[in-house]
C-alpha atoms as a PDB file:
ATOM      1  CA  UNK A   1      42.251  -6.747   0.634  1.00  0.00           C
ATOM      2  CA  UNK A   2      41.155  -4.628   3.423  1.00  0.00           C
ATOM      3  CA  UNK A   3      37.329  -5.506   3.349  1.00  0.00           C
ATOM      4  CA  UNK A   4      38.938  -9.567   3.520  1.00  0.00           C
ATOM      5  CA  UNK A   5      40.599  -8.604   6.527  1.00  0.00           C
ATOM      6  CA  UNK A   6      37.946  -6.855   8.047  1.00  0.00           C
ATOM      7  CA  UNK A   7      35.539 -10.433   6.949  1.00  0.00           C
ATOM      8  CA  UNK A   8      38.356 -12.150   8.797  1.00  0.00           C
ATOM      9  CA  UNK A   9      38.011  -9.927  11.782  1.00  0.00           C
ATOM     10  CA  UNK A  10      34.543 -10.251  11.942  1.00  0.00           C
ATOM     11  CA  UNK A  11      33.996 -13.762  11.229  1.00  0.00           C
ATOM     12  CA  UNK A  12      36.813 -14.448  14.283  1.00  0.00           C
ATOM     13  CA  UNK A  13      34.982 -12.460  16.151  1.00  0.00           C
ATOM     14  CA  UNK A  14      31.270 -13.677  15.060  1.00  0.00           C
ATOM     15  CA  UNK A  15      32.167 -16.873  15.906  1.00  0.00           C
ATOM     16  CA  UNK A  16      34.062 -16.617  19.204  1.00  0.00           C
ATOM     17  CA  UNK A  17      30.997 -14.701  20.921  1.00  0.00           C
ATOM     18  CA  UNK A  18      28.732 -17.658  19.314  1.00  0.00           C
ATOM     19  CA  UNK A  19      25.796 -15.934  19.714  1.00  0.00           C
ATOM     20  CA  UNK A  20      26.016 -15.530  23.004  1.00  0.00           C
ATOM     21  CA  UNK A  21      22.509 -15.111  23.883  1.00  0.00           C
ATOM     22  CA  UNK A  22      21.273 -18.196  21.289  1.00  0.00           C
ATOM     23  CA  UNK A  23      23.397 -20.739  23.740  1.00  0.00           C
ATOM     24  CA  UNK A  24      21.526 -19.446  26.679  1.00  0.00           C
ATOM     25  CA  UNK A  25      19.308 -22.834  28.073  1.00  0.00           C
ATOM     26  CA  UNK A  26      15.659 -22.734  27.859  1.00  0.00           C
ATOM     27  CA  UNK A  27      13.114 -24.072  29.863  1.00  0.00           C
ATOM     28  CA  UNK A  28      12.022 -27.123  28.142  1.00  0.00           C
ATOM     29  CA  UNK A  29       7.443 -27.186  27.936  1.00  0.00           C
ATOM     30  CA  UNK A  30       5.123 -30.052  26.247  1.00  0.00           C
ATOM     31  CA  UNK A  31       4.596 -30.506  22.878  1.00  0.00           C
ATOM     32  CA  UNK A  32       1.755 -28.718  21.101  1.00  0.00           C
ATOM     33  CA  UNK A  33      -1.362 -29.612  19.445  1.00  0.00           C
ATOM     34  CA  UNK A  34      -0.705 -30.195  16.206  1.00  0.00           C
ATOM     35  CA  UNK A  35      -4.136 -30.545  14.810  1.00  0.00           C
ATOM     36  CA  UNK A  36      -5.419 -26.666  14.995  1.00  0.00           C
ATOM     37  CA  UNK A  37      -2.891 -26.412  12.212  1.00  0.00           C
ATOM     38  CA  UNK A  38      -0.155 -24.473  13.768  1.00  0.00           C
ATOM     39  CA  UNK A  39       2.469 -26.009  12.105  1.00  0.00           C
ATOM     40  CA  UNK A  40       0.984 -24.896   8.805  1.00  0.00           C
ATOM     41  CA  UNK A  41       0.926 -21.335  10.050  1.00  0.00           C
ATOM     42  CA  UNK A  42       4.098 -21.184  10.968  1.00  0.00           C
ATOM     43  CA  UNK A  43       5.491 -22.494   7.881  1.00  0.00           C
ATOM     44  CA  UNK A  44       3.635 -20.056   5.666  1.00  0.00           C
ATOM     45  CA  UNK A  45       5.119 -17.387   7.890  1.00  0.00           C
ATOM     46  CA  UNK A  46       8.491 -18.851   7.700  1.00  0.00           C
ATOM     47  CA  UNK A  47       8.258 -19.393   4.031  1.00  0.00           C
ATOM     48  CA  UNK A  48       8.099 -15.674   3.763  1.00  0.00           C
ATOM     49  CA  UNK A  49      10.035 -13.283   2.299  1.00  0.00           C
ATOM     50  CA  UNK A  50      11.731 -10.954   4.858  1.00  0.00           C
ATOM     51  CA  UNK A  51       9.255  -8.014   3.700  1.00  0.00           C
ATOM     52  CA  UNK A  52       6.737 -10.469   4.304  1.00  0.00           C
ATOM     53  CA  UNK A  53       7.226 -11.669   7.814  1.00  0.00           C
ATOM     54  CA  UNK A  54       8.119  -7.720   9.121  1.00  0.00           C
ATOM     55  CA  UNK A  55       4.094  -7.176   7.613  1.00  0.00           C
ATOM     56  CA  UNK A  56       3.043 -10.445   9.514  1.00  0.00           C
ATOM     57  CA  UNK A  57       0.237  -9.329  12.215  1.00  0.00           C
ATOM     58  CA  UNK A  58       1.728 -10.668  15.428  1.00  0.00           C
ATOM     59  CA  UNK A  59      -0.805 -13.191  16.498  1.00  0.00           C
ATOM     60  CA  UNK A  60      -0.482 -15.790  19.423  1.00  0.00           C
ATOM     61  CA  UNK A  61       0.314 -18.909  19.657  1.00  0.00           C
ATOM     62  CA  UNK A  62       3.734 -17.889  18.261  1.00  0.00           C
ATOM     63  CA  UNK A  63       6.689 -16.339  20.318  1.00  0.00           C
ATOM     64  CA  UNK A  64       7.389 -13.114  18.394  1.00  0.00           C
ATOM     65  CA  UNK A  65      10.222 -11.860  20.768  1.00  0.00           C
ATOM     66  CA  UNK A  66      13.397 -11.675  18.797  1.00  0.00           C
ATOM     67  CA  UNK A  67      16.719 -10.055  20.172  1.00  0.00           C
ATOM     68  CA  UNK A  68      17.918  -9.257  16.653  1.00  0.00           C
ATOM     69  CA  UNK A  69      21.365 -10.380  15.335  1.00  0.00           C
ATOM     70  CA  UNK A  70      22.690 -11.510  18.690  1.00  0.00           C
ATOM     71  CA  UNK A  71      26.428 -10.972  17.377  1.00  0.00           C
ATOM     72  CA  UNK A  72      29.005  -8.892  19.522  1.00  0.00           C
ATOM     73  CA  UNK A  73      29.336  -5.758  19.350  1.00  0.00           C
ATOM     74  CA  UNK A  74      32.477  -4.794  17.446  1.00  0.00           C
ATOM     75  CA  UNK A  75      33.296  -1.937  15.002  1.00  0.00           C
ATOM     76  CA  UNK A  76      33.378  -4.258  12.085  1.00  0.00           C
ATOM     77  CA  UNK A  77      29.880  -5.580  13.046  1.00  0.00           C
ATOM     78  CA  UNK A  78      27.402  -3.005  13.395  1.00  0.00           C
ATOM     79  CA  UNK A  79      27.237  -1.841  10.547  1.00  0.00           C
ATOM     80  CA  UNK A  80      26.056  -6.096   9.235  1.00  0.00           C
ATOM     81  CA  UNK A  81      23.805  -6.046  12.767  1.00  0.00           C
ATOM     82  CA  UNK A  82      21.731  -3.552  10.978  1.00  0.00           C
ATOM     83  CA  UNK A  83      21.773  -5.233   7.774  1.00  0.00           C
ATOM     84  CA  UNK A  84      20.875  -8.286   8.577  1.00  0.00           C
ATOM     85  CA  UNK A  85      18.230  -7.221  11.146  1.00  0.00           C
ATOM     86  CA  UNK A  86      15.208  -8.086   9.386  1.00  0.00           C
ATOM     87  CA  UNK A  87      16.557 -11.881   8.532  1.00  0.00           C
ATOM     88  CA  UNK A  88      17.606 -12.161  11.906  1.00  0.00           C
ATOM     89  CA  UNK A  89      13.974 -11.555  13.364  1.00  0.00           C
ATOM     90  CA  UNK A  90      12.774 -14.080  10.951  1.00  0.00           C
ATOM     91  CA  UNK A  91      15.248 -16.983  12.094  1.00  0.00           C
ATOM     92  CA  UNK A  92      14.364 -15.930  15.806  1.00  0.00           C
ATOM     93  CA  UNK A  93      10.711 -16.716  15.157  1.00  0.00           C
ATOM     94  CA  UNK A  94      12.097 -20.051  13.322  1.00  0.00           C
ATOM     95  CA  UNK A  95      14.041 -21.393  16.624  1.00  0.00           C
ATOM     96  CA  UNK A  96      11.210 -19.791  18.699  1.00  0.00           C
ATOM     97  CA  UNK A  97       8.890 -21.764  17.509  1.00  0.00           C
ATOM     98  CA  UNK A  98      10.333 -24.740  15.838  1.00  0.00           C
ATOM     99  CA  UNK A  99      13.078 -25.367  18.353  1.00  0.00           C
ATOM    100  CA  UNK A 100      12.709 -27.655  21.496  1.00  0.00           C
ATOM    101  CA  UNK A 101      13.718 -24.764  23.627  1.00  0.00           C
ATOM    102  CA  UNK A 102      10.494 -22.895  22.910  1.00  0.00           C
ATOM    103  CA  UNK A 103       7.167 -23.190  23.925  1.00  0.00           C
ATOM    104  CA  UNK A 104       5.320 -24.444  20.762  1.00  0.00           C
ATOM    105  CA  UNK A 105       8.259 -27.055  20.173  1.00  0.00           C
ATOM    106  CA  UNK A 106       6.684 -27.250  16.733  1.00  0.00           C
ATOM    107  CA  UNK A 107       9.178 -29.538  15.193  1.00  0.00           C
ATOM    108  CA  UNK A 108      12.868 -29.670  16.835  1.00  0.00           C
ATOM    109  CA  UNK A 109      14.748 -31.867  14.786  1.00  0.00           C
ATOM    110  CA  UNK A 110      18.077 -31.746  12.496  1.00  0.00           C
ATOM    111  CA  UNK A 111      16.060 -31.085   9.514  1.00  0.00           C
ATOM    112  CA  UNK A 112      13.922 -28.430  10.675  1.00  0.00           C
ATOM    113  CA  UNK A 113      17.018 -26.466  12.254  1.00  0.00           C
ATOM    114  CA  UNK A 114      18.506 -26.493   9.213  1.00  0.00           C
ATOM    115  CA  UNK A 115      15.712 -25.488   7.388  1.00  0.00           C
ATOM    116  CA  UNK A 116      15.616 -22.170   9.259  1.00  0.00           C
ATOM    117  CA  UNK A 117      19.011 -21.548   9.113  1.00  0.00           C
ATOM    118  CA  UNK A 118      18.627 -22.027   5.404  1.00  0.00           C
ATOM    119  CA  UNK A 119      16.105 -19.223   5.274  1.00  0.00           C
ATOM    120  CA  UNK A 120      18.213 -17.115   7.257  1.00  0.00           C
ATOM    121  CA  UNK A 121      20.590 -17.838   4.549  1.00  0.00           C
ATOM    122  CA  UNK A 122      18.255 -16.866   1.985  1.00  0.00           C
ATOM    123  CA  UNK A 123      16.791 -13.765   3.193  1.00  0.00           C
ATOM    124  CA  UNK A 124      20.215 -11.862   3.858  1.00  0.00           C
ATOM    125  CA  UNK A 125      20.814 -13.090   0.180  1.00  0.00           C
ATOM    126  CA  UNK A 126      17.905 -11.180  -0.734  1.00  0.00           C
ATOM    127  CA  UNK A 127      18.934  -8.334   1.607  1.00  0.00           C
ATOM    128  CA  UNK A 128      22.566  -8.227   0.342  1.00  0.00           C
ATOM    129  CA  UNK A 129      21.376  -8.212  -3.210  1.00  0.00           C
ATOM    130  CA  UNK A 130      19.769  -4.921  -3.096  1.00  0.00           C
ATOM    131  CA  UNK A 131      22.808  -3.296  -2.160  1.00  0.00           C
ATOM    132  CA  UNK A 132      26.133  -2.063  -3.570  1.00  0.00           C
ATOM    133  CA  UNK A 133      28.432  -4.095  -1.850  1.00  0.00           C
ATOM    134  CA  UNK A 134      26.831  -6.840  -2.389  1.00  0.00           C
ATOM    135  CA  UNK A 135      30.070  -8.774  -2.815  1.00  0.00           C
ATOM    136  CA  UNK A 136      30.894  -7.909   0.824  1.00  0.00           C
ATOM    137  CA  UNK A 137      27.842  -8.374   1.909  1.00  0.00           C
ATOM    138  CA  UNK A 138      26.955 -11.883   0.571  1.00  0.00           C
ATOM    139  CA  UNK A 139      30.463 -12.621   2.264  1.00  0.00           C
ATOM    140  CA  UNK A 140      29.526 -11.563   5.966  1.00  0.00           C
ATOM    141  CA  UNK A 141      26.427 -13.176   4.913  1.00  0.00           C
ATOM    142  CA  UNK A 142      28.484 -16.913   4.958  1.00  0.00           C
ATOM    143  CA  UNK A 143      29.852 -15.873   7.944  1.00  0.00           C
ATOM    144  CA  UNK A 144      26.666 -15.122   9.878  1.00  0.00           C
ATOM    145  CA  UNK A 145      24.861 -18.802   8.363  1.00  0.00           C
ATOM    146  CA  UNK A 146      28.359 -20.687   8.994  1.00  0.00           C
ATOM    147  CA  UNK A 147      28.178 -19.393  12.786  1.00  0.00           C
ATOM    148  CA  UNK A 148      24.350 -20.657  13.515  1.00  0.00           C
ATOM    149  CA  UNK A 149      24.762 -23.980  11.584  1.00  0.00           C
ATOM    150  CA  UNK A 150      27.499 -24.631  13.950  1.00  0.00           C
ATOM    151  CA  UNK A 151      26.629 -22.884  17.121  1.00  0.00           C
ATOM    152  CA  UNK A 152      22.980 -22.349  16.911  1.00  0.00           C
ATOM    153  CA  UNK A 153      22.299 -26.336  18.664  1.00  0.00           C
ATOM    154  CA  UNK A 154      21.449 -25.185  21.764  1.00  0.00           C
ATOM    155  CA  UNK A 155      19.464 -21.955  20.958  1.00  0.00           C
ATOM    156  CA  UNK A 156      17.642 -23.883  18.834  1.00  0.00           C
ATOM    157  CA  UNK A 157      17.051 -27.603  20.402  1.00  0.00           C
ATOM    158  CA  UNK A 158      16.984 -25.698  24.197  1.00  0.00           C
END
C-alpha cells in the first residue's frame, strides 16, 4: 500500500513539473543531409541497449548533451532519477537528434517520437528487471513513459 501511495505521489508530481526543462522552446535549424547516412547512425545507436549507447564513442554530428531525467526533485524521486539515468540519456539523444527542435532534425514526426519514447520504455524495462523491486520499479517506469508520451511534444518537435 505504501509504495502505491508513494507511485501516486510521484506520478502527481512527475507529471505536474512535465519535464520542465523538455518544454523549454528550441531554436528551430535546416534539415540535414540525409545522404552521408546519418540517419542510419543514429538508429543503430538508438537501437541500442542502454549498456550499449553509455559505450557509444561520442562522435559529431550528433548532440550528445543530455540533462538526465529532467523530473523534479522530490523525496520520492531521486532515488528513480538515478535509476533511470542511463535510459534517460538515451531518449535525450533520441529528441536531440530526431526531434525538430534539434539541430540534425533527423526525422520529427509522430512516429519517430514515439519510437523513442518506446525505447525509453524499453530500456528502464531492462533496467528495472535487474533489480529487486522490480515490481515498483516497472511501475514508476509507466509513470516516467506516460509523462513524455504526453508532455514530451514540445521537447521533442521544438
Amino acid at each position: 500500500m505504501r509504495t502505491k501511495g508513494l507511485l501516486d505521489k510521484a506520478a502527481k508530481a512527475l507529471v505536474s513539473a512535465v519535464f520542465v526543462g523538455a518544454l523549454m522552446p528550441a531554436a528551430a535549424s535546416a534539415a540535414p543531409d540525409r545522404s552521408t547516412g546519418v540517419i542510419d547512425e543514429a538508429d543503430r545507436i538508438m537501437n541500442d541497449t542502454y549498456q550499449e549507447f553509455a559505450a557509444e564513442p561520442h562522435r559529431p554530428p550528433f548532440d550528445w548533451s543530455t540533462d538526465g531525467c529532467s523530473v523534479p526533485v522530490a523525496p520520492e524521486l531521486i532515488p528513480w532519477n538515478a535509476t533511470f539515468r542511463p535510459a534517460c540519456v538515451q531518449h535525450d539523444f533520441g529528441y536531440r537528434n530526431y526531434g525538430g527542435g534539434g539541430e540534425l532534425q533527423l526525422s520529427p514526426t509522430r512516429d519517430t517520437k514515439n519510437w523513442i519514447d518506446g525505447r525509453f520504455r524499453e530500456e528502464m524495462g531492462r533496467i528495472c528487471r535487474t533489480r529487486l523491486d522490480a515490481p515498483a520499479c516497472l511501475s514508476m517506469a509507466n509513470v516516467y513513459y506516460q509523462a513524455v508520451q504526453h508532455f514530451g511534444d514540445r521537447a521533442f518537435f521544438g
